[in-house]
C-alpha atoms as a PDB file:
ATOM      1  CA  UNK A   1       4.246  61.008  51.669  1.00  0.00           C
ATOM      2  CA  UNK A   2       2.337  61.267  54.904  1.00  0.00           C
ATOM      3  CA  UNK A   3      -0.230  63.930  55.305  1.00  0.00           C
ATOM      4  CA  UNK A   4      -1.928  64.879  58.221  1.00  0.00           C
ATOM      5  CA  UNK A   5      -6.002  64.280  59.022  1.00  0.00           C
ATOM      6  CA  UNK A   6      -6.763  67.638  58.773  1.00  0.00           C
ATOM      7  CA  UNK A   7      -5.202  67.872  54.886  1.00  0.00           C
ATOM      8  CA  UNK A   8      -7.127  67.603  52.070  1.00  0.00           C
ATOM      9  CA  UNK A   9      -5.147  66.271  49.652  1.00  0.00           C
ATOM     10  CA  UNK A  10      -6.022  66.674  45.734  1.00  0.00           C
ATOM     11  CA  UNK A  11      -5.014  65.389  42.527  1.00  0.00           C
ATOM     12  CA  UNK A  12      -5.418  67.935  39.505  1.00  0.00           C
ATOM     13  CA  UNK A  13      -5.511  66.613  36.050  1.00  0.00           C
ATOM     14  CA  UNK A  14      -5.159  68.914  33.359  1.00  0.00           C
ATOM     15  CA  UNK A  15      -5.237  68.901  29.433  1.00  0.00           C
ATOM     16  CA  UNK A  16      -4.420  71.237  26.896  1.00  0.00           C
ATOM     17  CA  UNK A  17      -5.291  70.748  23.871  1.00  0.00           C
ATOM     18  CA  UNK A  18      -4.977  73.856  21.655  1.00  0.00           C
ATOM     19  CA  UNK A  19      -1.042  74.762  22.658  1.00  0.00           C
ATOM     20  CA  UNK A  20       1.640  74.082  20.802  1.00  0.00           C
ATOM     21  CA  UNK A  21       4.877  73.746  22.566  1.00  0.00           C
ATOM     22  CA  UNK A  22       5.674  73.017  25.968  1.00  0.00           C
ATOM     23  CA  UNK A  23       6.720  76.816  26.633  1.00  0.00           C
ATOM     24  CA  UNK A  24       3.192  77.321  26.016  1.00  0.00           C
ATOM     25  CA  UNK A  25       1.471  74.978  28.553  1.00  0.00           C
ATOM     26  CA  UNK A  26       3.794  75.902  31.049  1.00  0.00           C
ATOM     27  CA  UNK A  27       3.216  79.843  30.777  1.00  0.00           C
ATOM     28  CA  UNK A  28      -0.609  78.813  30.756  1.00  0.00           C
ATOM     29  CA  UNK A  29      -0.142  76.303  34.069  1.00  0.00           C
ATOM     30  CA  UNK A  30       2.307  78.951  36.293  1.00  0.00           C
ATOM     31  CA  UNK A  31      -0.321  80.947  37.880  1.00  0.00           C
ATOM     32  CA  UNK A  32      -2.215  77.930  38.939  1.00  0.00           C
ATOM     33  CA  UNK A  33       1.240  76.127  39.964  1.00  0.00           C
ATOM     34  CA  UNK A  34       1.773  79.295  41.830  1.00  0.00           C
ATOM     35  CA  UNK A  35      -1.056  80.046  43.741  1.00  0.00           C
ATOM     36  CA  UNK A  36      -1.580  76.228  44.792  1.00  0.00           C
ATOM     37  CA  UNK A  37       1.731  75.430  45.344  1.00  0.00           C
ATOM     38  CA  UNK A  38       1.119  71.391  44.689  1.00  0.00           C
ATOM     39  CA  UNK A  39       3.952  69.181  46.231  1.00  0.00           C
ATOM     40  CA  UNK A  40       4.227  67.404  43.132  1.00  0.00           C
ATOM     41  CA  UNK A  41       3.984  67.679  39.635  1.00  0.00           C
ATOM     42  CA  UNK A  42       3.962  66.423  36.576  1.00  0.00           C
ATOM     43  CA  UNK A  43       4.307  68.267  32.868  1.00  0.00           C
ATOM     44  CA  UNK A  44       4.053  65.807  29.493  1.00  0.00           C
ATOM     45  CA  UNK A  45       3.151  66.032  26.048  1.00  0.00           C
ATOM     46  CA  UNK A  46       0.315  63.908  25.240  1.00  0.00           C
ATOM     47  CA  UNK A  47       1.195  60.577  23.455  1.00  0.00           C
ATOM     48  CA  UNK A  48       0.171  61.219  19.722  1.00  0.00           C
ATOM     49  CA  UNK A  49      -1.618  57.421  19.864  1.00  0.00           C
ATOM     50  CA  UNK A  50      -3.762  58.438  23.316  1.00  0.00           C
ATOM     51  CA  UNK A  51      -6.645  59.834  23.669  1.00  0.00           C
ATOM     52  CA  UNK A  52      -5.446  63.186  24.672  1.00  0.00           C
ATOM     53  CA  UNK A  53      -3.834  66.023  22.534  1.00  0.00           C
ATOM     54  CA  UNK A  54      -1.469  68.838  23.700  1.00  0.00           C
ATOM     55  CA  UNK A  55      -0.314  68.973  26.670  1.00  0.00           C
ATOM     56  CA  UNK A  56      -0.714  67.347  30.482  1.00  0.00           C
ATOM     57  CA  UNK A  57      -0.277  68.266  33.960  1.00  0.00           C
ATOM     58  CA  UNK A  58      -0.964  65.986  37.191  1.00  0.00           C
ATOM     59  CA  UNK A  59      -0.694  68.514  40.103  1.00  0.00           C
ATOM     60  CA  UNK A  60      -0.468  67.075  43.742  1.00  0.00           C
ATOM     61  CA  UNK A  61      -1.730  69.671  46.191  1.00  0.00           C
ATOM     62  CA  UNK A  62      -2.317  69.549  49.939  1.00  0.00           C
ATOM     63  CA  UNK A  63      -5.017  71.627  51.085  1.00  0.00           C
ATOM     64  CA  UNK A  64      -5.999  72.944  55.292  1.00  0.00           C
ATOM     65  CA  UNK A  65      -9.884  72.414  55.801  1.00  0.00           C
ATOM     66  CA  UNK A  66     -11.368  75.684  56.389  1.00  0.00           C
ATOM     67  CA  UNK A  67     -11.012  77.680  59.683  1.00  0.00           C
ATOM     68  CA  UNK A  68     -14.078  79.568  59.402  1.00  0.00           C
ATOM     69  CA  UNK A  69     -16.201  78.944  62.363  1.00  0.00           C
ATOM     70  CA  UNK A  70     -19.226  77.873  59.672  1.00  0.00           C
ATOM     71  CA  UNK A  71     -17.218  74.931  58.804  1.00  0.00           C
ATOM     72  CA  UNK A  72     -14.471  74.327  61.388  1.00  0.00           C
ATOM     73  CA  UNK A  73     -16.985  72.594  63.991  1.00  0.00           C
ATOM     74  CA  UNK A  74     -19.147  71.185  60.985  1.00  0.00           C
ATOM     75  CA  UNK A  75     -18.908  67.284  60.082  1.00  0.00           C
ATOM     76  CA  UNK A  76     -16.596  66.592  57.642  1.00  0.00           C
ATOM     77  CA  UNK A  77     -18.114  65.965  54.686  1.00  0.00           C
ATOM     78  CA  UNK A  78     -18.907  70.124  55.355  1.00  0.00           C
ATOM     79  CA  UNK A  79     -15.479  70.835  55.470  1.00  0.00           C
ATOM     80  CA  UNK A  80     -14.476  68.460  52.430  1.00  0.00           C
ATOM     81  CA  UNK A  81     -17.262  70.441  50.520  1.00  0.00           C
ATOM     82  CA  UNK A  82     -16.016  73.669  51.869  1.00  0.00           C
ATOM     83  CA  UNK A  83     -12.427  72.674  50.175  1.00  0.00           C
ATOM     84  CA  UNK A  84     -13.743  71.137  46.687  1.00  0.00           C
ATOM     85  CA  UNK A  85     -16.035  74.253  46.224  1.00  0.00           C
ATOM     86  CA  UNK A  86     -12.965  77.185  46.692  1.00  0.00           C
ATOM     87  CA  UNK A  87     -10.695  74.732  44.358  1.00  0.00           C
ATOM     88  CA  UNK A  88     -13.432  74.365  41.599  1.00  0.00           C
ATOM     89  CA  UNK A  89     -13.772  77.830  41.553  1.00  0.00           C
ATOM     90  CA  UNK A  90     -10.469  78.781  40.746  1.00  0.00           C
ATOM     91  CA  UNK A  91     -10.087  75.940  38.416  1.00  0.00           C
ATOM     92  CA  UNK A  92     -12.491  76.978  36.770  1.00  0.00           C
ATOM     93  CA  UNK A  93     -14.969  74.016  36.995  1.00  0.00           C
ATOM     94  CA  UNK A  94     -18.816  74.070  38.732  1.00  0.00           C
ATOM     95  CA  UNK A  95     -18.208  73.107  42.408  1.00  0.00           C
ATOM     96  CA  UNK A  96     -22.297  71.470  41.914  1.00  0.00           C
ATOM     97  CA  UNK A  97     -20.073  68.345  39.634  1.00  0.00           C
ATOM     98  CA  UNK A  98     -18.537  66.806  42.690  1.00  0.00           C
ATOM     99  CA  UNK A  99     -19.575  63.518  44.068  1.00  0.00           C
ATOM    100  CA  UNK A 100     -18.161  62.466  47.847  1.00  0.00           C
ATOM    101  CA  UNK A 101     -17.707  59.287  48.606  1.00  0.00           C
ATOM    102  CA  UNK A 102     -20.354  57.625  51.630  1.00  0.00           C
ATOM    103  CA  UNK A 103     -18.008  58.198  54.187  1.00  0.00           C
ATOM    104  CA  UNK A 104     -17.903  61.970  53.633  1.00  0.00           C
ATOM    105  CA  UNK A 105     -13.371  62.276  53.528  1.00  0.00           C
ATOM    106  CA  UNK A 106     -13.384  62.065  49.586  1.00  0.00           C
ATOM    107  CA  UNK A 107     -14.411  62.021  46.202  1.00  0.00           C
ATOM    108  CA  UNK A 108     -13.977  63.016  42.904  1.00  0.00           C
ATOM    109  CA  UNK A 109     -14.917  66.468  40.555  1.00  0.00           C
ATOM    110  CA  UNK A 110     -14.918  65.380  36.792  1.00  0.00           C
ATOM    111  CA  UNK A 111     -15.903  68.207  34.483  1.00  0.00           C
ATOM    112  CA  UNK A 112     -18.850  67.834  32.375  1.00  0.00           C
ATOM    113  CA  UNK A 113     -17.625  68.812  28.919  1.00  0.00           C
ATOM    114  CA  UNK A 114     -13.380  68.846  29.005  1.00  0.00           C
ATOM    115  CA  UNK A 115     -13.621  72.076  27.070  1.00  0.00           C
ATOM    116  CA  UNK A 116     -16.048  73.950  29.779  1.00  0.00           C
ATOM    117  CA  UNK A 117     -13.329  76.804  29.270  1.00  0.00           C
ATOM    118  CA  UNK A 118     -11.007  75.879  32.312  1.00  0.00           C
ATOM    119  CA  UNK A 119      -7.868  78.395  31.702  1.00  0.00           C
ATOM    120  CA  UNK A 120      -6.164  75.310  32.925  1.00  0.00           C
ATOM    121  CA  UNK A 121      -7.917  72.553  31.158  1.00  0.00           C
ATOM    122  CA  UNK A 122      -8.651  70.912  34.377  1.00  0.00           C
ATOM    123  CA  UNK A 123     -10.726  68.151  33.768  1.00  0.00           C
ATOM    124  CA  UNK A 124     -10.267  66.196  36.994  1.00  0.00           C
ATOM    125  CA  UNK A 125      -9.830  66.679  41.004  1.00  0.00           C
ATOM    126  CA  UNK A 126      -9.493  63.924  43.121  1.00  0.00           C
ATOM    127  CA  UNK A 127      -9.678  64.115  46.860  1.00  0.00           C
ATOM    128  CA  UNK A 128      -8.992  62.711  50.111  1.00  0.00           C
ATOM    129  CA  UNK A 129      -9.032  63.817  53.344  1.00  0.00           C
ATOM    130  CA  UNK A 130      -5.310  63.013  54.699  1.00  0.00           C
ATOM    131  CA  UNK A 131      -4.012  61.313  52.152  1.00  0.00           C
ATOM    132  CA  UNK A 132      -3.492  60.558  48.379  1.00  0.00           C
ATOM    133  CA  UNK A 133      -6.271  59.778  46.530  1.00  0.00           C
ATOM    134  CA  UNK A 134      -4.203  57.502  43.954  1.00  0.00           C
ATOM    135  CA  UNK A 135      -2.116  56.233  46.887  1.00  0.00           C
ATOM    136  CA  UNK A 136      -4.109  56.196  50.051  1.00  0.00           C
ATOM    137  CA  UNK A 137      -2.083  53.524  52.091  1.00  0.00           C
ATOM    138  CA  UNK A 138       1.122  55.493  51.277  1.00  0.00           C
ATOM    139  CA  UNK A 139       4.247  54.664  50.912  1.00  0.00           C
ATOM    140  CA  UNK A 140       5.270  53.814  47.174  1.00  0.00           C
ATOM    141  CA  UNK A 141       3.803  51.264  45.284  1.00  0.00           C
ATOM    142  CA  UNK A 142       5.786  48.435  43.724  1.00  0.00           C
ATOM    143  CA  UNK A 143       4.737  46.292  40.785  1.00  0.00           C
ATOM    144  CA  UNK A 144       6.252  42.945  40.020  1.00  0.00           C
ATOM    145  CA  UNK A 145       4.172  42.531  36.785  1.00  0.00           C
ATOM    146  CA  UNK A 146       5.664  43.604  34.096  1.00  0.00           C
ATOM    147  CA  UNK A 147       2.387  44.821  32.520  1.00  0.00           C
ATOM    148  CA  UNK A 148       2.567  43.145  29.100  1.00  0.00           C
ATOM    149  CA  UNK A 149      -0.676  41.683  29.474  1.00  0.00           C
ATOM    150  CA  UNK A 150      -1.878  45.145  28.620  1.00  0.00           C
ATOM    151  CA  UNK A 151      -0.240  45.879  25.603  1.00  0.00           C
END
């Protein structure tokens, strides 16, 4: 995917733990699914040998830097905080948790304690201004190795 420089684009991670059935996690996710509207997501159950329970939801969502005339001629790093804070918010999380990178165009929001009572059990956000943070050349990634070195 191919986002523009004025797109702050964010990977969610989100666990919960204490539901039961995937009906549940995904009646628990929809208002946040609606309301950010990611372009990509992911639902799973947690794998019973990993170190998460329940269930899990990696949420890809593109967000404008603010228009406000506070931020909108500020540096940056202003706007990127600008961003983080109004998505921490609604996820729930303390806006004060997230560390940008030196350049000021990214960084990452891990919660402090995973069960800080996020509604959405989001315990990660990372960011990057214009493009994905777990993919920031773009395009898609191929692997020739076969990976069983790391099982």
């Amino acid at each position: 995917m191919h986002f523009s420089s004025d797109d702050l684009v964010c990977r969610i991670a989100c666990n919960l733990e204490q539901v039961h059935t995937a009906d549940e996690a995904m009646r628990a996710w929809l208002p946040l699914v609606s309301g950010l509207q990611p372009v990509s997501a992911a639902f799973e159950a947690a794998s019973p040998d990993g170190l998460r329970r329940g269930y899990l939801a990696d949420l890809l969502v593109v967000l404008p830097f603010p228009e406000d005339g506070a931020t909108a001629a500020g540096s940056t790093r202003s706007r990127l905080l600008a961003a983080v804070d109004a998505l921490a918010v609604r996820l729930g999380l303390d806006p004060a948790d997230f560390e940008a990178d030196e350049d000021g165009v990214g960084g990452a929001l891990k919660a402090k304690d995973e069960k800080d009572g996020s509604p959405y059990g989001a315990y990660l956000v990372l960011a990057l201004t214009g493009a994905d943070p777990l993919n920031p050349d773009g395009g898609e990634k191929d692997y020739e190795d076969t990976g069983e070195d790391l099982l």
